[in-house]
Structures are given as structure tokens and as C-alpha cells.
C-alpha atoms as a PDB file:
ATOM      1  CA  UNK A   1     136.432 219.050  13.352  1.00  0.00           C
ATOM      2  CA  UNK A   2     133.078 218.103  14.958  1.00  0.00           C
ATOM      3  CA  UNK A   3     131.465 220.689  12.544  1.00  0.00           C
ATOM      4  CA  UNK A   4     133.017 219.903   9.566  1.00  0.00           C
ATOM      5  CA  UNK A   5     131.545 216.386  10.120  1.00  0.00           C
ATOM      6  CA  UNK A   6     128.422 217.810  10.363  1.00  0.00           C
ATOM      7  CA  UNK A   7     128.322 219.176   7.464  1.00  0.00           C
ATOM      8  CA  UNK A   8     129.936 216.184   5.079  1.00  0.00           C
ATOM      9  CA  UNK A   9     127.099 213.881   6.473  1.00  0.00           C
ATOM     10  CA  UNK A  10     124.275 216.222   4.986  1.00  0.00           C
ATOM     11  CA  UNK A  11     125.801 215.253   1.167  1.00  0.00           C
ATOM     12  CA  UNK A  12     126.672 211.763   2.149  1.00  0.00           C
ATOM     13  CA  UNK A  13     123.044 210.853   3.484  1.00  0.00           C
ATOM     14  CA  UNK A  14     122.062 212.420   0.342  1.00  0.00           C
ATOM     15  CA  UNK A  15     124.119 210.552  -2.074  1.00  0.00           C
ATOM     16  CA  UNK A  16     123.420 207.379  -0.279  1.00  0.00           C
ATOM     17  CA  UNK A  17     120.052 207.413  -1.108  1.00  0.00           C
ATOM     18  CA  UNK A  18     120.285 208.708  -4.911  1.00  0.00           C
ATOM     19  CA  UNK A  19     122.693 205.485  -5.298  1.00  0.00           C
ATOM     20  CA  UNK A  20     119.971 203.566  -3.620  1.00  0.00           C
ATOM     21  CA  UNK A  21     117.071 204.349  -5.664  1.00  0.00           C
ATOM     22  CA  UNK A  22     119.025 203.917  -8.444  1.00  0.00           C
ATOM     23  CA  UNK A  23     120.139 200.561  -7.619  1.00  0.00           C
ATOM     24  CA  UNK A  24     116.621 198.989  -6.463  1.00  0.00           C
ATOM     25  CA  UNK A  25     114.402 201.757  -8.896  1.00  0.00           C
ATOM     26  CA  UNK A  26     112.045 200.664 -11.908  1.00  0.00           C
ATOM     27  CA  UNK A  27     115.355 199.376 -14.208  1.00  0.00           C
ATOM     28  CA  UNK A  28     115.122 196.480 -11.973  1.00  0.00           C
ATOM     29  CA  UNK A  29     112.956 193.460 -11.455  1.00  0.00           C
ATOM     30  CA  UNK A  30     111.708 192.437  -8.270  1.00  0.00           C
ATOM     31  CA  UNK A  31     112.645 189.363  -6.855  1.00  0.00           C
ATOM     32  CA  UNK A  32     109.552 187.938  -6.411  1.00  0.00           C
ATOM     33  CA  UNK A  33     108.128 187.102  -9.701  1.00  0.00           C
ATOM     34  CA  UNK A  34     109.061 186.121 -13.041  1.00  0.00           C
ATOM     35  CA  UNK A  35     109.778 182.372 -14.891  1.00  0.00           C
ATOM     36  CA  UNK A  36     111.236 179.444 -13.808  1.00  0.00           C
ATOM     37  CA  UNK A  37     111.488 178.078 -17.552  1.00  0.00           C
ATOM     38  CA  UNK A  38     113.915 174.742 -19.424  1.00  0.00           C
ATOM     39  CA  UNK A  39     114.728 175.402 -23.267  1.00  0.00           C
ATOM     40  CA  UNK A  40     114.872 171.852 -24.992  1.00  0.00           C
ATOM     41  CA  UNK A  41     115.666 168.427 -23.192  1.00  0.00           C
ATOM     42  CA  UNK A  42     118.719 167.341 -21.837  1.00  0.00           C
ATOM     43  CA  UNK A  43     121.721 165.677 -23.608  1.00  0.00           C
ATOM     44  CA  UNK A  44     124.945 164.156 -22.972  1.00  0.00           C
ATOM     45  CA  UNK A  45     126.802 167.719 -23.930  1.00  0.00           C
ATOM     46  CA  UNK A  46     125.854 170.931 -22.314  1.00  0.00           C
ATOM     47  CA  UNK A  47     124.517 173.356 -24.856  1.00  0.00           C
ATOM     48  CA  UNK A  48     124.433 177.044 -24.193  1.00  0.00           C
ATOM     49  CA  UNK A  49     121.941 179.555 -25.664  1.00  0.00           C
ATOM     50  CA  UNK A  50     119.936 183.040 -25.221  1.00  0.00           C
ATOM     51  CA  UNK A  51     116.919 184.031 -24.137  1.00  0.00           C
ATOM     52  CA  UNK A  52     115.330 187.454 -24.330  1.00  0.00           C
ATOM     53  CA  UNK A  53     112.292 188.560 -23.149  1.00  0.00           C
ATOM     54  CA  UNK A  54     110.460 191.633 -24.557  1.00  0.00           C
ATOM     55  CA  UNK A  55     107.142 193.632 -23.934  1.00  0.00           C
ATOM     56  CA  UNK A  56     105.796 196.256 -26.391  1.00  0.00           C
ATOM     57  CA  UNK A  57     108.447 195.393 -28.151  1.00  0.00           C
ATOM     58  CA  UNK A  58     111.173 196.320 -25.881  1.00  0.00           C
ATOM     59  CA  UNK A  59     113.678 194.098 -24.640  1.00  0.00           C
ATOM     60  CA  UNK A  60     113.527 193.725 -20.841  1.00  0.00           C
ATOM     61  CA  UNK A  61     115.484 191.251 -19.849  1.00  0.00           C
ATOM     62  CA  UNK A  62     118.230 188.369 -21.241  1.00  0.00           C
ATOM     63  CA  UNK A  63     120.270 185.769 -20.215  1.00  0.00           C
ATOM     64  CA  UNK A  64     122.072 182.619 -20.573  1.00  0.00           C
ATOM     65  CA  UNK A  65     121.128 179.198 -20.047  1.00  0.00           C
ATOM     66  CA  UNK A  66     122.199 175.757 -20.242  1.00  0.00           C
ATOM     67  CA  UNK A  67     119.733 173.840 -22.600  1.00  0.00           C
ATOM     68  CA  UNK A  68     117.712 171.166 -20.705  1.00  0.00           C
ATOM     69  CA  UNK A  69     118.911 173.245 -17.602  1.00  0.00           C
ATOM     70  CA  UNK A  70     116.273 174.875 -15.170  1.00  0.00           C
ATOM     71  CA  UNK A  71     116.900 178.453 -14.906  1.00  0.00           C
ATOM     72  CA  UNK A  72     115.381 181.500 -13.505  1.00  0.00           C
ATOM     73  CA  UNK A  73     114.545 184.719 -15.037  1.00  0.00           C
ATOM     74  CA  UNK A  74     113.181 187.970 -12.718  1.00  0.00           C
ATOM     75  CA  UNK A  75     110.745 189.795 -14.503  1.00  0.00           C
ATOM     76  CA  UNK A  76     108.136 192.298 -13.430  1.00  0.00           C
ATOM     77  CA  UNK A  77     104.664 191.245 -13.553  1.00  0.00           C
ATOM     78  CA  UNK A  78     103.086 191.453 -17.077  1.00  0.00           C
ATOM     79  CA  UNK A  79     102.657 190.163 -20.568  1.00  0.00           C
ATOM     80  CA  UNK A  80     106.231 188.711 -22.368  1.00  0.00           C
ATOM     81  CA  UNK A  81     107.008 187.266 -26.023  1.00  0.00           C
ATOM     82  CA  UNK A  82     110.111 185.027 -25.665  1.00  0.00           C
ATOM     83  CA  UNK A  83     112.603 184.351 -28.298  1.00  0.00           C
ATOM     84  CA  UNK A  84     115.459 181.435 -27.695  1.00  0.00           C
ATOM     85  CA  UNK A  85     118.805 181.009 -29.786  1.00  0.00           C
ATOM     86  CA  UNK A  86     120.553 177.827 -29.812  1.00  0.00           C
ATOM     87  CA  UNK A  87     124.071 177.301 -31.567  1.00  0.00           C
ATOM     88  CA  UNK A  88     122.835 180.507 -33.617  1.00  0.00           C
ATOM     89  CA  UNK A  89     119.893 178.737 -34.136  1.00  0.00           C
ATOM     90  CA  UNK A  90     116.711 180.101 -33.349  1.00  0.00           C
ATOM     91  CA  UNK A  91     113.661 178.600 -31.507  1.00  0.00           C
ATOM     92  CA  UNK A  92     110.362 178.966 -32.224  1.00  0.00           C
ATOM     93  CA  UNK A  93     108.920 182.251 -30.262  1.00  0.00           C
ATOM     94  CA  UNK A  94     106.535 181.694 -26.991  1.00  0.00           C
ATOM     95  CA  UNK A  95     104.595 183.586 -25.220  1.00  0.00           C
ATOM     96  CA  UNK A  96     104.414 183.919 -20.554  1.00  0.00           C
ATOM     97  CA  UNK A  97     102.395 185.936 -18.139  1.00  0.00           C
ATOM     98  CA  UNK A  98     104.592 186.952 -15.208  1.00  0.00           C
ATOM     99  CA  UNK A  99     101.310 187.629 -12.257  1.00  0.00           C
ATOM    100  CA  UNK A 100     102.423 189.354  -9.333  1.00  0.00           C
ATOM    101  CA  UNK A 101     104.544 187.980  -6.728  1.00  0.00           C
ATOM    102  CA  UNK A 102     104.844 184.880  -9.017  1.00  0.00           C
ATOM    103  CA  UNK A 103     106.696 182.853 -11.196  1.00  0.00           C
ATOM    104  CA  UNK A 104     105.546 181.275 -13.973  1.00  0.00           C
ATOM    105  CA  UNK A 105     106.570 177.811 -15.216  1.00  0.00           C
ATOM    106  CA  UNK A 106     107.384 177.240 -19.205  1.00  0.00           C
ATOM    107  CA  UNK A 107     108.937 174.653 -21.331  1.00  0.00           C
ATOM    108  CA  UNK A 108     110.203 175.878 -24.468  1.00  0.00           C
ATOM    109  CA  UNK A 109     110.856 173.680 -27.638  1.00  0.00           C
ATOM    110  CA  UNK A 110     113.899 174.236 -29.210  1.00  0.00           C
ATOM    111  CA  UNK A 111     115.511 171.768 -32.300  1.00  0.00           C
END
């Protein structure tokens, strides 16, 4: 029994770590830097829209948020346009630099 142990933890330690680096590899962000941004002001009724940030004209990361909410978006450290929708609306396109181990503050208009 003792050996057959043996030899399922060779595989298992194996797998573990392919499902690790996949988990925490380059697909991800790290959670030290990216924007701490607000799309529009805030209002009596809680408006939901999109934002999507791209580089090189890739998309590489997009979320949710609550207009005149504070929100958070990881993002590796580089160069990002931003585009915003708003009840299918869209807002006009900014621009952030994410510096390492950072987040960057922005303010986006949106009408």
C-alpha cells in the first residue's frame, strides 16, 4: 500500500503545480497595481456600465461598475486606452499608465 502511495504522489506533486502556474501565470494580473478609477458622478439611481481596457489593441481586462461608484481594476503595469459604456451609451475614450506596484487614479466623463 505504502508503495503504491509512493508512486501516486510523484503525478499529484506534478499536477499541483501545472494547476498552479496556470492559475497565478501571465493570464493574470498582479495584485499590486492597476486603477482605482469613478465613471461619471453620482445620482439618486444606480447606473451600471462597462469598462474595458486594451493595449496594442488587445483587450486585457473588463468589468462592471456602478457609475459614480469607486471601483478597482488589476492590471499589469503598462500603457492602457479605456473605453466606458453607459445604458449602451458610450463614453468618450481615455487613456492610464498602470507603473509598477501601483495604482493609478482616473476620473472618467461619461454623459
Amino acid at each position: 500500500m505504502l508503495a503504491c502511495m509512493k508512486l501516486l504522489a510523484g503525478p499529484a506533486v506534478i499536477v499541483a503545480l501545472l494547476l498552479t502556474t496556470g492559475c497565478f501565470g501571465q493570464n493574470h494580473p498582479p495584485a499590486d497595481s492597476g486603477l482605482v478609477a469613478v465613471v461619471g458622478t453620482s445620482g439618486p439611481v444606480k447606473v451600471k456600465g462597462t469598462i474595458t481596457a486594451t493595449r496594442d489593441g488587445r483587450e486585457v481586462a473588463a468589468r462592471a461598475f456602478t457609475v459614480g461608484a469607486r471601483f478597482t481594476m488589476l492590471l499589469p503595469p503598462g500603457a492602457y486606452a479605456l473605453s466606458a459604456t453607459v445604458r449602451d451609451r458610450a463614453c468618450p475614450a481615455a487613456a492610464a499608465s498602470v507603473p509598477d506596484h501601483a495604482f493609478t487614479k482616473i476620473e472618467l466623463a461619461c454623459g
